[in-house]
N, C-alpha and C. Protein backbone atom coordinates (compact mmCIF):
# COMPACT_ATOMS: atom_id res chain seq x y z
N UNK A 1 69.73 22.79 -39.62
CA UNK A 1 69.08 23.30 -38.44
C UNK A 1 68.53 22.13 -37.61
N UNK A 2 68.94 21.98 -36.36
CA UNK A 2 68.38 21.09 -35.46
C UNK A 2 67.05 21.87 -34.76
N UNK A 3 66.18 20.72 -34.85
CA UNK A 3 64.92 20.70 -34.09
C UNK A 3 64.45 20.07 -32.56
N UNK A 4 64.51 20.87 -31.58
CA UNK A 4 64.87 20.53 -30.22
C UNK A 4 63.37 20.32 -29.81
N UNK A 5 62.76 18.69 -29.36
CA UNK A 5 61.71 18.51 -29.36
C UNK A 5 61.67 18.58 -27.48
N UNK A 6 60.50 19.54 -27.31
CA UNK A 6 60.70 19.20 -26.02
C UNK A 6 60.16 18.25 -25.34
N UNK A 7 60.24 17.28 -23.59
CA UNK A 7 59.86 16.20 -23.68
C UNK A 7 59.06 16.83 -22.58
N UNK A 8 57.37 16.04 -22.66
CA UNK A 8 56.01 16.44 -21.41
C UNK A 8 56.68 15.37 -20.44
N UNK A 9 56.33 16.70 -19.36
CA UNK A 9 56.48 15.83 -18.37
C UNK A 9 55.22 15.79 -17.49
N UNK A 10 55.17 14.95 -16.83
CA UNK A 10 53.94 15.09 -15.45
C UNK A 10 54.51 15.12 -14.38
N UNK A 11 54.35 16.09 -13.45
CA UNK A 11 54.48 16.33 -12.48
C UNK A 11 53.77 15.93 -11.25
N UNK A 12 54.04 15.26 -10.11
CA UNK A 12 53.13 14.16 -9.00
C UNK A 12 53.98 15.05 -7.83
N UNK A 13 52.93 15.15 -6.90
CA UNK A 13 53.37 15.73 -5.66
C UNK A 13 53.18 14.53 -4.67
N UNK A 14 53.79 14.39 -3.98
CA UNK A 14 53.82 13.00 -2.80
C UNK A 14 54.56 13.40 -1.57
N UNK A 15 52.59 13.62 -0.80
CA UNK A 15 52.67 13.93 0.94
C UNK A 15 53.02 12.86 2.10
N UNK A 16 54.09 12.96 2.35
CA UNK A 16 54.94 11.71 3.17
C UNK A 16 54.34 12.31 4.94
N UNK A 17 53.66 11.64 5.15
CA UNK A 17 53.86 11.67 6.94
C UNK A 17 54.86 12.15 7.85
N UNK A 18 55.07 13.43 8.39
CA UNK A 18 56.47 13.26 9.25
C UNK A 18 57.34 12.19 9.75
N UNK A 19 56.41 11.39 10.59
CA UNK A 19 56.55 10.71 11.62
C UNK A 19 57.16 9.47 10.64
N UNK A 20 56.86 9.42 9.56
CA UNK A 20 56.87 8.51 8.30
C UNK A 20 58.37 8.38 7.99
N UNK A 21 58.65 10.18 7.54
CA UNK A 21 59.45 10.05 7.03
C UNK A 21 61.03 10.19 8.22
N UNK A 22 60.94 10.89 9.29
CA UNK A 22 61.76 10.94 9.83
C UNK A 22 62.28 9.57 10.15
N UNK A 23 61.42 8.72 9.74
CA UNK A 23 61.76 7.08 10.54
C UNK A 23 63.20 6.58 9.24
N UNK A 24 62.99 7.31 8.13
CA UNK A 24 63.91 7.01 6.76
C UNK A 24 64.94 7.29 7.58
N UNK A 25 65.03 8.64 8.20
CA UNK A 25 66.78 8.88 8.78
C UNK A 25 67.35 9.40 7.66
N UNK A 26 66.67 10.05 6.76
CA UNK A 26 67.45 10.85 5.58
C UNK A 26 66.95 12.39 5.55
N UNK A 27 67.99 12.93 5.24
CA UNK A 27 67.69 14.08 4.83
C UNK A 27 66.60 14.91 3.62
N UNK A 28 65.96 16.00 4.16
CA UNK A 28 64.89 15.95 2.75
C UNK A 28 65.36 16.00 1.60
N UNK A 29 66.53 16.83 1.49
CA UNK A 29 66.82 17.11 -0.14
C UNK A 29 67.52 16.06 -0.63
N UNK A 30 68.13 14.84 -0.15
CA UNK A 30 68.83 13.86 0.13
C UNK A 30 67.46 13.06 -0.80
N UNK A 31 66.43 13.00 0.44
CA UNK A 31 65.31 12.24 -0.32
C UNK A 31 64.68 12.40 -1.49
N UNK A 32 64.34 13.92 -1.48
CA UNK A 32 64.09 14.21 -2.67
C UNK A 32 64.62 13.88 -3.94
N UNK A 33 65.73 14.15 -3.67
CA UNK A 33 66.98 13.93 -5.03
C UNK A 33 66.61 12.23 -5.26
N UNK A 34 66.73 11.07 -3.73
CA UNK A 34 66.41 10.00 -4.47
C UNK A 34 65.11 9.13 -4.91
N UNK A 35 64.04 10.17 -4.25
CA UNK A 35 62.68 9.38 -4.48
C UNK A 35 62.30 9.05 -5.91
N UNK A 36 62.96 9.16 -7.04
CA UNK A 36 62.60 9.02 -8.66
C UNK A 36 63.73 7.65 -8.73
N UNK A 37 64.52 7.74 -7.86
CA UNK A 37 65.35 6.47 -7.81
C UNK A 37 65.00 5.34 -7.27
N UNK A 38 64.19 5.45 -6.28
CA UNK A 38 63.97 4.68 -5.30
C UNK A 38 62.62 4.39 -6.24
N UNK A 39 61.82 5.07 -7.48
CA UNK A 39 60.72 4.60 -7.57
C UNK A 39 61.09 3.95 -9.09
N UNK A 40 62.11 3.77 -9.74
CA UNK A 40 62.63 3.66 -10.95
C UNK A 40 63.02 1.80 -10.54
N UNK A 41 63.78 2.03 -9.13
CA UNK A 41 64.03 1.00 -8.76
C UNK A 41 63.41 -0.18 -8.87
N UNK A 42 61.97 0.40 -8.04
CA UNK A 42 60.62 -0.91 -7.70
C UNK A 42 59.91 -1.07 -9.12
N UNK A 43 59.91 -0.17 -9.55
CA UNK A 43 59.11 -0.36 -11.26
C UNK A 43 60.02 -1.29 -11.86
N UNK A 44 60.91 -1.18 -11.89
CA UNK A 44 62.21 -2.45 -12.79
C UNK A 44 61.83 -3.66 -11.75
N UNK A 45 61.98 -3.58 -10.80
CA UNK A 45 61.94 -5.09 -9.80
C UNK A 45 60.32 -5.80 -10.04
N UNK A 46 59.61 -4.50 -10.07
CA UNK A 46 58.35 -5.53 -10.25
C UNK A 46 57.96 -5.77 -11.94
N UNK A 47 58.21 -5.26 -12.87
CA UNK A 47 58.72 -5.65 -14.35
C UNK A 47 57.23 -4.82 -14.84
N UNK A 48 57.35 -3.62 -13.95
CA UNK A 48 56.57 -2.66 -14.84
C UNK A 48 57.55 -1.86 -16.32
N UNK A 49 58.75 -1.64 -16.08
CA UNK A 49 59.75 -0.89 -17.07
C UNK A 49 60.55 -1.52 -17.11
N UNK A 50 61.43 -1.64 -18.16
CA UNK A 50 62.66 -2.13 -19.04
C UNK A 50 63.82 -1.22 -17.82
N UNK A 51 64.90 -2.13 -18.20
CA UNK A 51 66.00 -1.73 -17.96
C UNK A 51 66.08 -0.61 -18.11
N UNK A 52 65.97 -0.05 -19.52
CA UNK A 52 66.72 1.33 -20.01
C UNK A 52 65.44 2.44 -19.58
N UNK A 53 64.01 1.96 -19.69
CA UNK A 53 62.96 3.08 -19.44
C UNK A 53 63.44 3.20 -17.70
N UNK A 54 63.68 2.35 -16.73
CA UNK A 54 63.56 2.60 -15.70
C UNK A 54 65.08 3.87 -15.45
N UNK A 55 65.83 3.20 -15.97
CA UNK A 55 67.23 4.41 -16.31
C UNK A 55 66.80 5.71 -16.84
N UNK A 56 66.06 5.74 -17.47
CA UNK A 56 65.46 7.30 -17.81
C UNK A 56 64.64 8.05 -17.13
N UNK A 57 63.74 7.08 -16.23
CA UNK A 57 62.39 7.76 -15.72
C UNK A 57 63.73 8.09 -13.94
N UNK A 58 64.54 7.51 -13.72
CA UNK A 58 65.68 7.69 -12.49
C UNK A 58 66.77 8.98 -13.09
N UNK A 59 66.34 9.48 -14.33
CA UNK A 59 67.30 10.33 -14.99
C UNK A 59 68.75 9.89 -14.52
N UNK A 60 69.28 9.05 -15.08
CA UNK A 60 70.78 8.66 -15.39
C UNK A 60 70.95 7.74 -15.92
N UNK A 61 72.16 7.24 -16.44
CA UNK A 61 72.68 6.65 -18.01
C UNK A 61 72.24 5.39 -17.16
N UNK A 62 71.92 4.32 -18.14
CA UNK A 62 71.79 2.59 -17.89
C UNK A 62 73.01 1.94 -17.14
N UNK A 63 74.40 2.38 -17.22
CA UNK A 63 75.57 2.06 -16.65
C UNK A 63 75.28 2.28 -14.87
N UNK A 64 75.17 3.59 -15.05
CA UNK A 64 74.77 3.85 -13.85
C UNK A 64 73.84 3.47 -13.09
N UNK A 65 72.34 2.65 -13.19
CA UNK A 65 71.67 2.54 -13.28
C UNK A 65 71.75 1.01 -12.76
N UNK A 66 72.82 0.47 -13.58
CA UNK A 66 73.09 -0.83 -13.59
C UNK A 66 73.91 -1.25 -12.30
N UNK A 67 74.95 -0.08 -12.08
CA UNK A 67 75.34 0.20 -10.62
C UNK A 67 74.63 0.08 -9.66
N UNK A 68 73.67 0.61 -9.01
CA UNK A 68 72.80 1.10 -8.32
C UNK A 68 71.95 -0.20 -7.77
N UNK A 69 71.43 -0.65 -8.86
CA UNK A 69 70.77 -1.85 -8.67
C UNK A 69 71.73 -3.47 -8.02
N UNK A 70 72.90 -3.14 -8.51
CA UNK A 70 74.27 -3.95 -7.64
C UNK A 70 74.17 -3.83 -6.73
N UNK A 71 74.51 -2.31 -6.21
CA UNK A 71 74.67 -1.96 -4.80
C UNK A 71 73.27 -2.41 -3.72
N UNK A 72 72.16 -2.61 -4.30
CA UNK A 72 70.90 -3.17 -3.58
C UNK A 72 70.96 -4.37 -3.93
N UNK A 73 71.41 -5.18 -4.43
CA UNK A 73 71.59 -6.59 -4.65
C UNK A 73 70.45 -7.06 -5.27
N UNK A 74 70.29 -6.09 -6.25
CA UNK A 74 68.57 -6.18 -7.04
C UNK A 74 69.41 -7.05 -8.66
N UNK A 75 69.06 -8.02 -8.87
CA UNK A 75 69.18 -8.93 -10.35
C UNK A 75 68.68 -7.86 -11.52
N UNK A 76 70.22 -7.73 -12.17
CA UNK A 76 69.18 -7.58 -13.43
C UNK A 76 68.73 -8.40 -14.32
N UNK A 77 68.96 -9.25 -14.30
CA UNK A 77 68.21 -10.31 -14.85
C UNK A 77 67.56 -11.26 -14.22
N UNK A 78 66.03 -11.50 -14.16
CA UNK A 78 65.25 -12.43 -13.30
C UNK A 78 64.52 -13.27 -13.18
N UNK A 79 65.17 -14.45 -14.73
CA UNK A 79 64.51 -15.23 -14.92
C UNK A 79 64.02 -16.16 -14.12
N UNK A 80 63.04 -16.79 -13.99
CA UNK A 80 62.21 -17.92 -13.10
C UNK A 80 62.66 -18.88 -13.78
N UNK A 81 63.08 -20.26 -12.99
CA UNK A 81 63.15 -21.68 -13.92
C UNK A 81 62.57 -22.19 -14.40
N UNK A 82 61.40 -21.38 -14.61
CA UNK A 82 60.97 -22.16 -16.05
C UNK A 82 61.68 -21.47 -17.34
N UNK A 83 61.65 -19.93 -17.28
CA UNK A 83 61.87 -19.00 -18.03
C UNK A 83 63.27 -19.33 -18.62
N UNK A 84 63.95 -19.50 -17.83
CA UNK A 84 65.60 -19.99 -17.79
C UNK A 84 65.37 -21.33 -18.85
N UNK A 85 64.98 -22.22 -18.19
CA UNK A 85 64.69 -23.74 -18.91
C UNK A 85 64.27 -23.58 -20.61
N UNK A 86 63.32 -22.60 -20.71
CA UNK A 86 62.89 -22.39 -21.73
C UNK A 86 63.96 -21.78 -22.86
N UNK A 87 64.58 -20.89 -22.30
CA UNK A 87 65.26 -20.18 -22.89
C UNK A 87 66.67 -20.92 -22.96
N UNK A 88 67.29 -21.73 -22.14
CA UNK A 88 68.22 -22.58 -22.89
C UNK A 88 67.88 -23.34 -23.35
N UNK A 89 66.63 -24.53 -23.64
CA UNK A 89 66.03 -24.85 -24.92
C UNK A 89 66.03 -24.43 -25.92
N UNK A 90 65.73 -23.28 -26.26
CA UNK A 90 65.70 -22.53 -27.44
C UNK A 90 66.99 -22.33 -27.84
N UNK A 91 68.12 -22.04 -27.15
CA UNK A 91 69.37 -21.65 -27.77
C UNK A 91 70.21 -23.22 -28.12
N UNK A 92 69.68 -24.04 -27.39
CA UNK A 92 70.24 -25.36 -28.02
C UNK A 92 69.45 -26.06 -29.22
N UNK A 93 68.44 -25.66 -29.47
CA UNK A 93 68.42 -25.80 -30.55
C UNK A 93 68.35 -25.19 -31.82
N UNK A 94 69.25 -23.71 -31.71
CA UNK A 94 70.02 -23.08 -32.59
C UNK A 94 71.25 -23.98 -33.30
C-alpha cells in the first residue's frame, strides 16, 4: 500500500498596479501562469534556492528549468574569481 503524503502549501496573493502591470504588455493569465517563474527565477539569481528547489517552487522538471534560465541568459553557474580560483586549487591538488 502506498502512502500519498500531501505537500502544504502557502498561498500569497500579489496586488499589481494596473498602470503597473499593463506596462508588462502581457496578458493576465499569461502572467499569472508565469509569475512563480519569474519569481523561481530571481530566487536562483540572487542564491536564495538551489537549482533544483528553484525548479520545484517554478513547478517544472530541472531540465526545463535549465532551459529557461538559457533563454534569459541567466548562468547557471556563478562563480566569482575568487570562488573559481579556489575551487581549481582544490581540484589540483587532488
Amino acid at each position: 500500500m502506498t502512502t500519498v503524503t500531501a505537500i502544504k502549501t502557502i498561498h500569497i496573493d500579489v496586488e499589481i498596479p494596473e498602470k503597473v502591470f499593463l506596462s508588462l504588455g502581457e496578458e493576465v493569465n499569461l502572467f499569472k501562469g508565469n509569475i512563480k517563474l519569474y519569481a523561481a527565477i530571481f530566487l536562483f539569481q540572487s542564491h536564495k534556492l538551489s537549482l533544483g528547489k528553484s525548479a520545484e517552487f517554478a513547478d517544472v522538471s530541472k531540465d526545463l528549468f535549465i532551459e529557461l534560465l538559457n533563454q534569459y541568459k541567466i548562468p547557471i553557474i556563478d562563480y566569482s574569481k575568487e570562488d573559481l580560483e579556489e575551487e581549481l586549487a582544490r581540484l589540483q591538488e587532488c
